[in-house]
Protein backbone atom coordinates (compact mmCIF):
# COMPACT_ATOMS: atom_id res chain seq x y z
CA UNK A 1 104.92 116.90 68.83
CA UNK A 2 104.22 113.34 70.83
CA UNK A 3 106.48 110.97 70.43
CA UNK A 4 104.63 107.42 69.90
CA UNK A 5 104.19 104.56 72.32
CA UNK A 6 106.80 102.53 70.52
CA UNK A 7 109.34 105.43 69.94
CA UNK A 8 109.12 105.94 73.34
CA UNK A 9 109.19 102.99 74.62
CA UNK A 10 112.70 102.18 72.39
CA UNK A 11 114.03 105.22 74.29
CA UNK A 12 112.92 103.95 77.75
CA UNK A 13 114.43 100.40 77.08
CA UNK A 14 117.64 101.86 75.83
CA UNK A 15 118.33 104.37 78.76
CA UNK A 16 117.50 101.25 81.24
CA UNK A 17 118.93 98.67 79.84
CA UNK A 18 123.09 99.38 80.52
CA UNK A 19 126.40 97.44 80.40
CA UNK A 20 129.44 99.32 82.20
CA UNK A 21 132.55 98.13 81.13
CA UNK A 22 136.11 99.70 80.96
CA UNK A 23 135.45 100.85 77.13
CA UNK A 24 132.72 103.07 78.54
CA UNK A 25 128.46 102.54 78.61
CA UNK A 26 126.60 100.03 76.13
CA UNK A 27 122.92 100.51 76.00
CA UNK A 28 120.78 97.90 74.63
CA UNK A 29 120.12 98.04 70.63
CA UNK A 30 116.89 97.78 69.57
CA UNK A 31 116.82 95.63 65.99
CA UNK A 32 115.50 97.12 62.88
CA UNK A 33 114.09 94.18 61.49
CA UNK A 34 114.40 90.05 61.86
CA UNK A 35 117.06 90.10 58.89
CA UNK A 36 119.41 92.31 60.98
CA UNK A 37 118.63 89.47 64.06
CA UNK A 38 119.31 86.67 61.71
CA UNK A 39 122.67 88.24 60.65
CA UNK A 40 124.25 88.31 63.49
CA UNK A 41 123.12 84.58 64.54
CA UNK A 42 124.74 83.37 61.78
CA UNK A 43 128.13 85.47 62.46
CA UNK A 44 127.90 84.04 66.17
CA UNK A 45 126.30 80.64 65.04
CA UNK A 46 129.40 78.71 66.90
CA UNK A 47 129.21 80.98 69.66
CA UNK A 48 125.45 80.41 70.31
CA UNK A 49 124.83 77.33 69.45
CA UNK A 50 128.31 75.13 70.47
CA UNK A 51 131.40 74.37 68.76
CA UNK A 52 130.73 71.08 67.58
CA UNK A 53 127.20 72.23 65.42
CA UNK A 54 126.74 73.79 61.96
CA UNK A 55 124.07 76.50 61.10
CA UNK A 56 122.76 76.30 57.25
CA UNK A 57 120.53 79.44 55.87
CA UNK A 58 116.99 79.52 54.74
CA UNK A 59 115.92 76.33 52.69
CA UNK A 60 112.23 75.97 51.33
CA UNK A 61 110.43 72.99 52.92
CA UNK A 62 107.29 71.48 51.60
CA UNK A 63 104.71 69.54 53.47
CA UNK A 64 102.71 66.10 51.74
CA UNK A 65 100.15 68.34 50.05
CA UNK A 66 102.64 71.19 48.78
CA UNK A 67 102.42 73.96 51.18
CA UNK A 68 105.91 75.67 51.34
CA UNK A 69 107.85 77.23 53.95
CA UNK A 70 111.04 78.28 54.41
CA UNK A 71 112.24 78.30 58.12
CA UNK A 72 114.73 80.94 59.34
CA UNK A 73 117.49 78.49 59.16
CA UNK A 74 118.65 74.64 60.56
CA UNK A 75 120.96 73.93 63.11
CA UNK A 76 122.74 70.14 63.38
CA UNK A 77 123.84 69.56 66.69
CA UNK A 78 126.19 66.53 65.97
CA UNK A 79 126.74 65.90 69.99
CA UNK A 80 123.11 65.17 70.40
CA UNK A 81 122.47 63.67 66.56
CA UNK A 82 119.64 66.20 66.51
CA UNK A 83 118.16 68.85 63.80
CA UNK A 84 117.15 72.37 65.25
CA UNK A 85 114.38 74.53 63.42
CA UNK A 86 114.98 78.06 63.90
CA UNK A 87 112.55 80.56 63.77
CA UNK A 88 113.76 84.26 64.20
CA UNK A 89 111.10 86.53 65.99
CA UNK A 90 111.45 90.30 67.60
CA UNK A 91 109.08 90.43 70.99
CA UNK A 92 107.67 93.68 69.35
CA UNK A 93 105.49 91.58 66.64
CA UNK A 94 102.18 89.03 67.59
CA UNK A 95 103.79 86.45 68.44
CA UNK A 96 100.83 84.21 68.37
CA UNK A 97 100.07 85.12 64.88
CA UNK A 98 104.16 85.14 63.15
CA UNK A 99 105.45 82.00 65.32
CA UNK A 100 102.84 79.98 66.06
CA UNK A 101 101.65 79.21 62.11
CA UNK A 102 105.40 79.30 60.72
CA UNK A 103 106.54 76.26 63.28
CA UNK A 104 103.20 74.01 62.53
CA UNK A 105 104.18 74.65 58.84
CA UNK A 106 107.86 73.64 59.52
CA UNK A 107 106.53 70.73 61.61
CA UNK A 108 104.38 69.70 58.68
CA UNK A 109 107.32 69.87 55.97
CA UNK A 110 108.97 67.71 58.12
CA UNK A 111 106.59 64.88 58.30
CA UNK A 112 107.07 65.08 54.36
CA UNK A 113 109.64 62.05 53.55
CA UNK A 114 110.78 64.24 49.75
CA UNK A 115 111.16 67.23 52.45
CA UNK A 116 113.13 65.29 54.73
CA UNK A 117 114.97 63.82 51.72
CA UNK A 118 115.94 66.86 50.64
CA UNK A 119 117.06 68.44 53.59
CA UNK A 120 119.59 65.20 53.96
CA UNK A 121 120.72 65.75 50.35
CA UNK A 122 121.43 69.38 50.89
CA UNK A 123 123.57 68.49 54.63
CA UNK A 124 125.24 65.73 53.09
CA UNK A 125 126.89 68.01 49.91
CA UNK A 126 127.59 70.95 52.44
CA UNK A 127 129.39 68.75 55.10
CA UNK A 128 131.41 66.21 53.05
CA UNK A 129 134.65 68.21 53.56
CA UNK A 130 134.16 68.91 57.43
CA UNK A 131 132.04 65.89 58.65
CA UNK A 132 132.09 62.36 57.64
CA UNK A 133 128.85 61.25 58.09
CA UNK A 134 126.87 58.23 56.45
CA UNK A 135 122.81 59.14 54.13
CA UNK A 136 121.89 56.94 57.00
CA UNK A 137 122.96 59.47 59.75
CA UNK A 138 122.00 61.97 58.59
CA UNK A 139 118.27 60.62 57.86
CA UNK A 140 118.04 59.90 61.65
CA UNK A 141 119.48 63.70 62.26
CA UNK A 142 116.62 64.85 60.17
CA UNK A 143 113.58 62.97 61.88
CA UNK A 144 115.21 64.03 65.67
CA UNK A 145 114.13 67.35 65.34
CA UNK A 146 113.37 70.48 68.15
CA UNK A 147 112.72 74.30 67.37
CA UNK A 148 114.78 77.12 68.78
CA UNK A 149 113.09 80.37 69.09
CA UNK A 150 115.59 83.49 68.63
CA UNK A 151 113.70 86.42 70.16
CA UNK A 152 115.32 89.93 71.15
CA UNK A 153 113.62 89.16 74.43
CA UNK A 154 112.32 86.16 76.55
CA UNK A 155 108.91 88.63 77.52
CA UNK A 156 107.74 91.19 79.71
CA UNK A 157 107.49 91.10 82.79
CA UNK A 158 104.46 93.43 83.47
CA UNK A 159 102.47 91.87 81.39
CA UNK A 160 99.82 89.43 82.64
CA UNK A 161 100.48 86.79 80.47
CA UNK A 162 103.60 85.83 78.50
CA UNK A 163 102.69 85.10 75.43
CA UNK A 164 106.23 83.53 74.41
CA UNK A 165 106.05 81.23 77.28
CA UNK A 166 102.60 80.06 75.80
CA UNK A 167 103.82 79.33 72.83
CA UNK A 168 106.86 77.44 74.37
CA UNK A 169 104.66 75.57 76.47
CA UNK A 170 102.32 74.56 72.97
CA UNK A 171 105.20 73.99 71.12
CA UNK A 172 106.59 71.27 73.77
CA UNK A 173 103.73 68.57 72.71
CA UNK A 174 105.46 68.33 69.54
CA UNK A 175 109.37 68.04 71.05
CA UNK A 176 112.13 69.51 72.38
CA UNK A 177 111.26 73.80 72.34
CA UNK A 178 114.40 76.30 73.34
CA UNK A 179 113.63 79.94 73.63
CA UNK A 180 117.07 81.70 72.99
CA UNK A 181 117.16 86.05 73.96
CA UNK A 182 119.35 87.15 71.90
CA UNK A 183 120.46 91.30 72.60
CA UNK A 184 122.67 93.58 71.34
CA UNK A 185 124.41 96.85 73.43
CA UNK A 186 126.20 99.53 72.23
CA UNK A 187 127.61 102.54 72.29
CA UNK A 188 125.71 106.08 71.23
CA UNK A 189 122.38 103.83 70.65
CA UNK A 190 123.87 103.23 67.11
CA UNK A 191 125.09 99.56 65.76
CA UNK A 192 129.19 99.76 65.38
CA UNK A 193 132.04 97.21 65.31
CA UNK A 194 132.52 97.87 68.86
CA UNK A 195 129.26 96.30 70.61
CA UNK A 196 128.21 93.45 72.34
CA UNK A 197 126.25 90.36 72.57
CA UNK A 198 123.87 89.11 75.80
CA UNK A 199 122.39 86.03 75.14
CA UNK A 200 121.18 82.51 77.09
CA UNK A 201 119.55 79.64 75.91
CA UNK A 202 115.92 78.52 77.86
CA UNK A 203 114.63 75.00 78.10
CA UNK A 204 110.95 75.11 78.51
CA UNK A 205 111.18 74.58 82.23
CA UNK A 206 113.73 77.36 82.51
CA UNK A 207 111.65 79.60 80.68
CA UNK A 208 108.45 78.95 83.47
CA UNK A 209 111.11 79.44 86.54
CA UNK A 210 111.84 82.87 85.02
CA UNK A 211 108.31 83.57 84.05
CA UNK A 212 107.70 82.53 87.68
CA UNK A 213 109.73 85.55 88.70
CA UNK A 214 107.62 87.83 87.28
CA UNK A 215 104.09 86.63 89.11
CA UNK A 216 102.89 89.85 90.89
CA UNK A 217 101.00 89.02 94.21
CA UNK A 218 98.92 91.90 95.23
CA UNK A 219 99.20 92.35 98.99
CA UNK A 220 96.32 95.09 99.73
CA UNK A 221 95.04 96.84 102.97
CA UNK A 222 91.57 97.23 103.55
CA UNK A 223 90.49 101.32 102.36
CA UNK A 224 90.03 102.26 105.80
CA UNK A 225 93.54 102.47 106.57
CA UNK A 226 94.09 104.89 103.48
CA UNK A 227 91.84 106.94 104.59
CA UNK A 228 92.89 107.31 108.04
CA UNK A 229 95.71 108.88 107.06
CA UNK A 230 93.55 111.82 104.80
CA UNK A 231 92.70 114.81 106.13
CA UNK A 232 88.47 115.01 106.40
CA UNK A 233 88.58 117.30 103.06
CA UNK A 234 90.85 114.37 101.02
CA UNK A 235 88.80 111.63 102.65
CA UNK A 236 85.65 112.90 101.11
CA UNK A 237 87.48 113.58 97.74
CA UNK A 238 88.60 110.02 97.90
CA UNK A 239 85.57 108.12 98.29
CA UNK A 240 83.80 110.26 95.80
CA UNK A 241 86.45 110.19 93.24
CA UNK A 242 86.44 106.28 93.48
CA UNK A 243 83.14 105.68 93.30
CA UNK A 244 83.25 107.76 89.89
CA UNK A 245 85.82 105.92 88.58
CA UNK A 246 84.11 102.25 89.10
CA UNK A 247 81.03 103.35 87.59
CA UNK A 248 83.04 104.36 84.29
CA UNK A 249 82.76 100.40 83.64
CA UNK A 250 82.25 97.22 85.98
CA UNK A 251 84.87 95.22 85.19
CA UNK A 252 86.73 97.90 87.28
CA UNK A 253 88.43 97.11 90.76
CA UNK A 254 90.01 99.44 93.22
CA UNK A 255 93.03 97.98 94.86
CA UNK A 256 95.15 99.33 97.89
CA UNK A 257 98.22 97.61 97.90
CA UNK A 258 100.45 98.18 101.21
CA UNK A 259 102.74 100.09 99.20
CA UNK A 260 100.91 103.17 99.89
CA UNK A 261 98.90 103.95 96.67
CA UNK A 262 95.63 103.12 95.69
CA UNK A 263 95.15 101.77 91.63
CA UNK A 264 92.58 100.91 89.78
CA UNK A 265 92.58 97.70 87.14
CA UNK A 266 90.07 95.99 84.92
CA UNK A 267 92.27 92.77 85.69
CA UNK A 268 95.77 91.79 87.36
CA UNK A 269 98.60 93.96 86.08
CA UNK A 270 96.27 95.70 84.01
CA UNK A 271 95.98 99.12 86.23
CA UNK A 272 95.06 102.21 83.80
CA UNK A 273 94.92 104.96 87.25
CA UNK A 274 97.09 105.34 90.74
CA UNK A 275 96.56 107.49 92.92
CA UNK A 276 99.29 108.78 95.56
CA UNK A 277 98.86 111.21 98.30
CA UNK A 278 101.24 113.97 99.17
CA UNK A 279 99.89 116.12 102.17
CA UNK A 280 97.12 118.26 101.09
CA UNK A 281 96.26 117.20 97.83
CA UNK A 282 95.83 113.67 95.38
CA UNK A 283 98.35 112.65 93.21
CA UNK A 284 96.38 110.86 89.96
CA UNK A 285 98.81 108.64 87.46
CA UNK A 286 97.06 107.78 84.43
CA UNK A 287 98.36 105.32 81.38
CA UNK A 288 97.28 107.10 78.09
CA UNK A 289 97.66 107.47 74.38
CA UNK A 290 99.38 110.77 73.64
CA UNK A 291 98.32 110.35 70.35
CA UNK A 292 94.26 110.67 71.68
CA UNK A 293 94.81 111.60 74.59
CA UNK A 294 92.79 115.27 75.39
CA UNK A 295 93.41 117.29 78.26
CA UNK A 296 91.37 120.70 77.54
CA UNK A 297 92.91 122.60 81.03
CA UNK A 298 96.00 121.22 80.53
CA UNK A 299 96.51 119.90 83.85
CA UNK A 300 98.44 116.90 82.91
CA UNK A 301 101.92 116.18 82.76
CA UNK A 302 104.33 113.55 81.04
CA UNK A 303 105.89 111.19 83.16
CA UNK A 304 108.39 108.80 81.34
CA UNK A 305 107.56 105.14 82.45
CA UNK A 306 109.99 102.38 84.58
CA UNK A 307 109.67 98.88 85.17
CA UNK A 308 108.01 99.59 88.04
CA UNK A 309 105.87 102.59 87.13
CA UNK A 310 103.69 102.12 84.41
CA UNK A 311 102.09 105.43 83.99
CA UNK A 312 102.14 108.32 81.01
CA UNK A 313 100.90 110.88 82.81
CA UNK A 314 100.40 112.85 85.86
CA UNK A 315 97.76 115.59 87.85
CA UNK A 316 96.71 116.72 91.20
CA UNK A 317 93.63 116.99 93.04
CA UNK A 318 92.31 119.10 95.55
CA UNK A 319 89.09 119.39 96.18
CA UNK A 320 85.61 117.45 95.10
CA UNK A 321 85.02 120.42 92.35
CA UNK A 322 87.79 118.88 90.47
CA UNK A 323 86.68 115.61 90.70
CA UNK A 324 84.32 115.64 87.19
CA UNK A 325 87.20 116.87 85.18
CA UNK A 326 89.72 114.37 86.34
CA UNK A 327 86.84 111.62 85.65
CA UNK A 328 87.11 112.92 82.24
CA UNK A 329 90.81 112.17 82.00
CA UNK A 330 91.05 108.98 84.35
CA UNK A 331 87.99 107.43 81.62
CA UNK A 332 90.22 108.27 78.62
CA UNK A 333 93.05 105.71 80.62
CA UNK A 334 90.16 103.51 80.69
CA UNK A 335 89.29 103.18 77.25
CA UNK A 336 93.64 103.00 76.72
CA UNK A 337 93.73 100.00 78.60
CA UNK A 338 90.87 98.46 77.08
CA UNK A 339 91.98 98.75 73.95
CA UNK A 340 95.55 97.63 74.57
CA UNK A 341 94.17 94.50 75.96
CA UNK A 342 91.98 94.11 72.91
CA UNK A 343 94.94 94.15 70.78
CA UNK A 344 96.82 91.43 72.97
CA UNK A 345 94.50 89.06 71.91
């Protein structure tokens, strides 16, 4: 039986993802759910936020015309006089669609003076033994307000676009926005007392120098020097093979970067076939779903993926007979990728 996309893609993450220390190997944790996230924020509240701050749970917000909402949980940083918003996300989920509408709700609440009055009743009976501070204070606490975003992960980096760093970037017209990765590793890929925590907090320019990281730059050579390097027979198969595969669609692009493989993309980073070439034959990568994915002669094999290597699956090439049959298969990638991207959106 097939594992599915996101099973495997746990597994991948896990085995990559490593901390060596003297106590042995801690592999990153994938979270069940948000409420297992927001747990251990609010054991490590102090840690992640500063010493001189004070985390309060969930509280029910409403905005002038009565639409509740009930942010993740507040943060008063009493160094900078300033209320934090948190919203608690995992990178698996739309991000577009869960953070985007909570955080204009919370923004509206906030622009509610009987939600703002409320908040500074509740902070005021909750700090009188450990802070002295004055209605007054805290009133101008509660209108200096920013959102921190606690996500498992700041973003991918082989996708095209991050959506998290949109957001951010949205978010920012409205005030001060902190994206905060937040990870867990431990031992035997289960959650015990002995584990621990990764985390660092990014301003919104911080967040675009690390997304700038990530920008792939295609550096191609032009398809004659592949194919110098063919035999006549694998030349032939070449040409013919690509021409196949950009009629499947033609928002298809063939690309020879100088690393020595040729791919093929509907759009940058978004390459559904590579093809290598070990001597005497072609080596075809294809990105799939196992769960549709058909292969009647069973040529194909599974490949697991790596940061760097995108790819499901794997087949070889010889001669222009099998090129109709691995059209067959490199057109199923197609429609993968297609539909991935759909989904994105």
């Amino acid at each position: 039986m097939h594992k599915s996309r996101l099973e495997r893609e746990k597994i991948m993450r896990k085995e990559e993802a490593v901390i060596v220390t003297k106590d042995g190997r801690y592999h990153l944790y994938n979270y069940e759910s948000e409420i297992e996230l927001e747990k251990m924020i609010i054991e490590h509240s102090s840690e992640i936020f500063g010493k001189n701050t004070r985390y309060f749970n969930k509280r029910k917000i409403e905005s002038k015309s009565g639409l509740g909402t009930t942010p993740d949980g507040y943060v008063i940083d009493f160094d900078k006089k300033k209320l934090y918003i948190v919203e608690v996300e995992l990178i698996k989920h739309d991000l577009r669609r869960h953070i985007l509408p909570q955080i204009t709700s919370f923004i509206m609440a906030l622009q509610n003076e009987k939600s703002r009055e409320k908040l500074v009743e509740i902070f005021e009976e909750e700090l009188k033994s450990s802070y002295k501070l004055s209605k007054e204070e805290l009133k101008s606490i509660v209108t200096n307000y920013g959102i921190i975003i606690l996500i498992d992960e700041v973003g991918d980096p082989m996708k095209e676009v991050n959506p998290l760093l949109e957001i951010v970037n949205f978010l920012a017209t409205h005030g001060e926005v902190i994206a905060l990765p937040f990870q867990t590793y431990v031992k035997d890929n289960k959650l015990s007392p002995d584990h621990i925590h990764l985390f660092k907090s990014f301003t919104k320019e911080e967040l675009e120098k690390e997304s700038r990281k990530w920008t792939f730059k295609w550096t191609t050579v032009p398809v004659e020097e592949r194919l110098e390097k063919l035999d006549d027979n694998l030349k032939e198969v070449l040409r013919e093979l690509g021409k196949k595969v950009c009629c499947i669609a033609d928002n298809i692009k063939e690309k020879h970067p100088k690393s020595g493989y040729t791919t093929y993309q509907i759009s940058k980073l978004k390459n559904f076939c590579a093809i290598k070439f070990p001597k005497g034959k072609l080596e075809i990568y294809l990105k799939v779903d196992n769960n549709t994915f058909t292969d009647k002669k069973k040529i194909t094999e599974d490949i697991k993926r790596t940061p760097s290597w995108t790819f499901d699956k794997v087949f070889t090439i010889r001669s222009q007979k099998d090129i109709d049959y691995a059209i067959s298969l490199i057109e199923q990638a197609y429609q993968c990728i297609c539909k991935s991207k759909n989904k994105s959106r």
